[in-house]
C-alpha atoms as a PDB file:
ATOM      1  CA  UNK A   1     108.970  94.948  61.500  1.00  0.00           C
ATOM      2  CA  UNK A   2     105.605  95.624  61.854  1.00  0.00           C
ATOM      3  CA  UNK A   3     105.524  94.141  65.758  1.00  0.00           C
ATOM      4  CA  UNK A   4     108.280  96.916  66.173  1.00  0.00           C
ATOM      5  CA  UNK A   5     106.294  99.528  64.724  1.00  0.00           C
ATOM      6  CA  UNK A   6     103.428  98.173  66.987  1.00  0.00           C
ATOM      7  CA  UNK A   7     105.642  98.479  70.016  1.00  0.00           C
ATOM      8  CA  UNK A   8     106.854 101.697  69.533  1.00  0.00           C
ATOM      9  CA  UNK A   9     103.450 103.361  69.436  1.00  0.00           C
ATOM     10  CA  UNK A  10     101.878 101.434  72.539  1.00  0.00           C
ATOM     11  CA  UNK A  11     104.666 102.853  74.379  1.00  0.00           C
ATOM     12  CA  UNK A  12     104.253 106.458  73.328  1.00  0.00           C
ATOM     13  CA  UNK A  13     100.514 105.974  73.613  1.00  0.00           C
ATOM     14  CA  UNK A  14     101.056 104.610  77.324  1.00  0.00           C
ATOM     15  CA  UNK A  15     103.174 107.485  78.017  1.00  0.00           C
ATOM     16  CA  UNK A  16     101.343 110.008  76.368  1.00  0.00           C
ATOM     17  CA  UNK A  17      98.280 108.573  78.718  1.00  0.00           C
ATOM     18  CA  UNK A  18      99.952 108.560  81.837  1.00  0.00           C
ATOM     19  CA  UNK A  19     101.642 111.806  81.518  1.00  0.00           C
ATOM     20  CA  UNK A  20      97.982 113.324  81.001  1.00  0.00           C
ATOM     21  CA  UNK A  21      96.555 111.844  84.037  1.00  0.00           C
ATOM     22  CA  UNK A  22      99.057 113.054  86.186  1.00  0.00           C
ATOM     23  CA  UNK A  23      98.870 116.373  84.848  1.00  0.00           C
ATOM     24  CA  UNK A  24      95.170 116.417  85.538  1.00  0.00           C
ATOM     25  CA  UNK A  25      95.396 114.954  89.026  1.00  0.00           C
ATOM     26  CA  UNK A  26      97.384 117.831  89.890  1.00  0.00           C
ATOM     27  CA  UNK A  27      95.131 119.975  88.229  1.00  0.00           C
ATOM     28  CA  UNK A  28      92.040 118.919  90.325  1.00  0.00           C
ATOM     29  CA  UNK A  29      94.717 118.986  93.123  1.00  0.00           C
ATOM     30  CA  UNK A  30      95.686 122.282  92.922  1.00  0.00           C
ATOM     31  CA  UNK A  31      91.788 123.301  92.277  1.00  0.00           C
ATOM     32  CA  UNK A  32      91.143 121.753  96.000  1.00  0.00           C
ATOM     33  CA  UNK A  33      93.896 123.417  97.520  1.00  0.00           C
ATOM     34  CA  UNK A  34      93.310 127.338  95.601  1.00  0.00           C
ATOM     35  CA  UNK A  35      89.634 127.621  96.787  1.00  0.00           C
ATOM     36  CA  UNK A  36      90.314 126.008 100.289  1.00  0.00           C
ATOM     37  CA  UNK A  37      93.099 128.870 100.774  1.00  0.00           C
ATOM     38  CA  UNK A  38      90.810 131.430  99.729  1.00  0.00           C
ATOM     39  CA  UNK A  39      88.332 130.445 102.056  1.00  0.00           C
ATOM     40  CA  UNK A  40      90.870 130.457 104.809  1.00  0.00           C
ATOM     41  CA  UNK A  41      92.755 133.379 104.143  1.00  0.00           C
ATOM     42  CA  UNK A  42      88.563 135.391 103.765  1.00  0.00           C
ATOM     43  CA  UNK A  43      87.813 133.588 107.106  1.00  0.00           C
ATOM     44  CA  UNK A  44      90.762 135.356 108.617  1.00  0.00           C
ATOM     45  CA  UNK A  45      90.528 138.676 107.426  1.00  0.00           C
ATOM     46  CA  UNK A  46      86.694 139.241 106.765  1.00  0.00           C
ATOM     47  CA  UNK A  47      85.544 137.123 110.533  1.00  0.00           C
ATOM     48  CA  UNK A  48      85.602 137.298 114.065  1.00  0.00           C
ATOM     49  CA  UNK A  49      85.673 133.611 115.155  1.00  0.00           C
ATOM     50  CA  UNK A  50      83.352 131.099 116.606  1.00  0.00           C
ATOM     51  CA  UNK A  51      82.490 132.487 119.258  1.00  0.00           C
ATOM     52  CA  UNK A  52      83.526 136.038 118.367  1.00  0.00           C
ATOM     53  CA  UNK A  53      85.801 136.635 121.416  1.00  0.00           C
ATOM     54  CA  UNK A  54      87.397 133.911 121.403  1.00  0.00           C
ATOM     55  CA  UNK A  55      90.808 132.660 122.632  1.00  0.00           C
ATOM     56  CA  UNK A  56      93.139 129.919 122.307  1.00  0.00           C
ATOM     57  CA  UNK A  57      90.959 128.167 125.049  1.00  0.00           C
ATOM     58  CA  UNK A  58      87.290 128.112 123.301  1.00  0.00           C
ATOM     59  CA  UNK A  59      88.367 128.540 119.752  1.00  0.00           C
ATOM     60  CA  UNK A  60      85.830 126.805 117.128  1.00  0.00           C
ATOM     61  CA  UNK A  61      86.864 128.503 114.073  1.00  0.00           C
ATOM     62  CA  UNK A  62      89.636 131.363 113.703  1.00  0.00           C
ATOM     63  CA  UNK A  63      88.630 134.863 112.370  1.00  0.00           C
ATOM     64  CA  UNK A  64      91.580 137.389 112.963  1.00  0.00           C
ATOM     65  CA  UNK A  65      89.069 140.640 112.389  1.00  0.00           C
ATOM     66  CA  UNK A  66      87.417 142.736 114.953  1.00  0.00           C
ATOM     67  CA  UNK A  67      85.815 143.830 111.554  1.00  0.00           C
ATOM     68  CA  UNK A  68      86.579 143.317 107.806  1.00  0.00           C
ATOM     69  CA  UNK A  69      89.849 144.032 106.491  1.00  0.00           C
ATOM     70  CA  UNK A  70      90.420 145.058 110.622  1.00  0.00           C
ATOM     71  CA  UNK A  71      93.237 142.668 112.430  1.00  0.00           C
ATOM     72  CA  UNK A  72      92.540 141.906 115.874  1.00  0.00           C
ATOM     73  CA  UNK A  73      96.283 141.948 117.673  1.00  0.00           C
ATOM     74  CA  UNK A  74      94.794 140.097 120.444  1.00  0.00           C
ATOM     75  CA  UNK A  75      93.272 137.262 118.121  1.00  0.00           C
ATOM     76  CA  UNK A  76      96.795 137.031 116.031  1.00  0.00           C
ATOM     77  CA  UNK A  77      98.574 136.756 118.822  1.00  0.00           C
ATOM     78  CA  UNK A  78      96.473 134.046 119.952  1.00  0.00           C
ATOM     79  CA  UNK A  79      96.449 132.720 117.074  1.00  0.00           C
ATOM     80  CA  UNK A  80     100.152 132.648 116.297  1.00  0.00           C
ATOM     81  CA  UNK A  81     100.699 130.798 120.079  1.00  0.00           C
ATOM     82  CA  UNK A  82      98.889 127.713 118.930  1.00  0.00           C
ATOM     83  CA  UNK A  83     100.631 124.736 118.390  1.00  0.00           C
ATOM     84  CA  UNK A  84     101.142 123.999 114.238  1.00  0.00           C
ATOM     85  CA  UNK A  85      98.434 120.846 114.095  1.00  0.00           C
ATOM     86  CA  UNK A  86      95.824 122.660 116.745  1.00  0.00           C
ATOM     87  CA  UNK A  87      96.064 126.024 114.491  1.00  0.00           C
ATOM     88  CA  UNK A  88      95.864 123.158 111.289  1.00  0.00           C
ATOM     89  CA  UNK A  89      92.844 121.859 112.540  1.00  0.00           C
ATOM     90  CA  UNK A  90      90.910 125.062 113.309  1.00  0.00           C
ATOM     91  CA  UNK A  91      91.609 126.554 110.115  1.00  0.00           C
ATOM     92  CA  UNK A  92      90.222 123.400 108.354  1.00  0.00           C
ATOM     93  CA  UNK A  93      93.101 123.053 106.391  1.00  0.00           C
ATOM     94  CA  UNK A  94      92.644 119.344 106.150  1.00  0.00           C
ATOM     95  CA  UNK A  95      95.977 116.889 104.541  1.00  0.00           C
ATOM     96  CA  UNK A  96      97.334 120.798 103.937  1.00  0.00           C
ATOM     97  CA  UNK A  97     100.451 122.710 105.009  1.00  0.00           C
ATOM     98  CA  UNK A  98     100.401 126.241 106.110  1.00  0.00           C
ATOM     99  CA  UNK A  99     102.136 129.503 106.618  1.00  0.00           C
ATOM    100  CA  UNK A 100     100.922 132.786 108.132  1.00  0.00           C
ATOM    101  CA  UNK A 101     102.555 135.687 108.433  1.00  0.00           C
ATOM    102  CA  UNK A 102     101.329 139.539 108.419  1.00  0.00           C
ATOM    103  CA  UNK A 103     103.908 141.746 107.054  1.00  0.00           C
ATOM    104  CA  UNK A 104     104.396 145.905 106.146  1.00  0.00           C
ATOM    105  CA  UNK A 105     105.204 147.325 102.815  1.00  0.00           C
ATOM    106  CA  UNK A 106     108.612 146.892 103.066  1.00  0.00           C
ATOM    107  CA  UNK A 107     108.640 143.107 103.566  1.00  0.00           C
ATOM    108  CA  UNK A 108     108.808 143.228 107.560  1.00  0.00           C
ATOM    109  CA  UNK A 109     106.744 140.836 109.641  1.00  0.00           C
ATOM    110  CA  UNK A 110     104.529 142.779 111.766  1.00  0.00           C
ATOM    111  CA  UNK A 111     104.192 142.218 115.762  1.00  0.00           C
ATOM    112  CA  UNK A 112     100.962 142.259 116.808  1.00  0.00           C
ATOM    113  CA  UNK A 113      99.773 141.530 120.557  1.00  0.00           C
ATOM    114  CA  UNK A 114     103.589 141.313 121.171  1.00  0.00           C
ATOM    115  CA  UNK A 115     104.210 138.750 119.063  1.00  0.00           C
ATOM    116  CA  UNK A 116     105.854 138.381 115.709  1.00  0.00           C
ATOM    117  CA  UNK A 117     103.085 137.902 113.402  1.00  0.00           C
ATOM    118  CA  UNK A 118     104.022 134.629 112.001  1.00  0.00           C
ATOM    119  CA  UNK A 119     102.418 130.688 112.604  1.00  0.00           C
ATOM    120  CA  UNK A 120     102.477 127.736 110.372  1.00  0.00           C
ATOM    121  CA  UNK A 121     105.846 125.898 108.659  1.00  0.00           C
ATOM    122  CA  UNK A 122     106.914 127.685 105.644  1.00  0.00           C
ATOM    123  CA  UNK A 123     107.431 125.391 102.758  1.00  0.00           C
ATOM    124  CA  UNK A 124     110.469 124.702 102.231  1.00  0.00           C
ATOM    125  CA  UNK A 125     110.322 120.913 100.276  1.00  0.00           C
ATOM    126  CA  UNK A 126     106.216 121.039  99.138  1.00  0.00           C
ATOM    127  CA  UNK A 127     105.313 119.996  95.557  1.00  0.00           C
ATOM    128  CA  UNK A 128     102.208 122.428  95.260  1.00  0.00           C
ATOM    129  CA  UNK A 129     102.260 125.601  96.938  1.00  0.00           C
ATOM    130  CA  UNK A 130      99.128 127.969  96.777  1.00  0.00           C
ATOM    131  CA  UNK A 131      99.905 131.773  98.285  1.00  0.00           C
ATOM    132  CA  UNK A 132      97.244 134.342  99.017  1.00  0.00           C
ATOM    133  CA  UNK A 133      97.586 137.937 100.235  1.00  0.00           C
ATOM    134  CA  UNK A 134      94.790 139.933 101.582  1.00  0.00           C
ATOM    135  CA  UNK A 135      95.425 144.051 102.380  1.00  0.00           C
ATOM    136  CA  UNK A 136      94.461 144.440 105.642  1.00  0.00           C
ATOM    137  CA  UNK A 137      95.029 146.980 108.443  1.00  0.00           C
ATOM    138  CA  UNK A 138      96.979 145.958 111.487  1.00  0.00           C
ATOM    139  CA  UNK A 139      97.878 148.429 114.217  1.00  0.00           C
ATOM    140  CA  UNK A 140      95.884 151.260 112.144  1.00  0.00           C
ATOM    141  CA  UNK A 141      98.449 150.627 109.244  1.00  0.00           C
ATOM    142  CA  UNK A 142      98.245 149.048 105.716  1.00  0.00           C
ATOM    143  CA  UNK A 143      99.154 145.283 105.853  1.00  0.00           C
ATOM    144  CA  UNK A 144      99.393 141.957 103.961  1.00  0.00           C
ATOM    145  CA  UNK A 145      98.289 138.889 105.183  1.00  0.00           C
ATOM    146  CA  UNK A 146     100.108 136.283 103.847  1.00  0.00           C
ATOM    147  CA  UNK A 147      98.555 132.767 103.696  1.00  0.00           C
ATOM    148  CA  UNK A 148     100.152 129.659 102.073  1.00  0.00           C
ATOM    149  CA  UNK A 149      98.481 126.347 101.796  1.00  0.00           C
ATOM    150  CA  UNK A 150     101.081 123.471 100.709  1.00  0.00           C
ATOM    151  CA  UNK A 151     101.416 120.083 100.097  1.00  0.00           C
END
């Protein structure tokens, strides 16, 4: 009897112990990705880029301003003609998903240098999803920025 009773609470003690330490990996996990996103999605709206004119060619690091809170529709639309692991890379996103997509205040995604302000896979099967908006101004009108980093 007593080897039951024994069993029974090493078994909720192992589950009880793995449960937690899942719970806090994805904690830590979802730590990582929420200040990585917010560096991005600042990056984007607040910079010009490394160097600060520069195009799909020459790009270093992405900034989407011509000044804070200020969309560059030349730089989106660069931006949003990249291929999905080159525009990865050059965000420093790292193991990371992402989605981009400028929109009004009536849910519409924005064009911007002729393009449909949109880049990035939205996601559609992730596990952890972290979304940011930023008010910007695009065109000389209100805007959200839209930034997802997934896994």
């Amino acid at each position: 009897m007593s080897a039951m009773v024994f069993l029974v609470v090493a078994a909720a003690l192992l589950f009880a112990w793995t449960y937690a330490s899942n719970e806090t990996g994805t904690g830590l996990e979802m730590k990582r990705m929420e200040a990585r996103a917010v560096d991005i999605s600042e990056a984007l709206v607040a910079a010009t880029g490394t160097p600060a004119d520069w195009s799909a060619a020459d790009v270093r690091t992405i900034g989407l301003a011509s000044s804070e809170g200020m969309l560059n529709a030349t730089k989106v639309a660069s931006f949003v003609s990249m291929g999905y692991e080159e525009a990865r890379t050059r965000l420093g996103a790292g193991i990371y998903g992402f989605y981009f997509r400028v929109r009004d205040g009536s849910n519409a995604t924005l064009s911007l240098g002729g393009l449909p302000a949109e880049a990035g896979a939205y996601p559609a099967n992730a596990t952890l999803i972290v979304p940011v908006e930023r008010y910007v101004s695009a065109n000389g009108t209100p805007a959200v920025m839209e930034f997802m980093l997934w896994s």
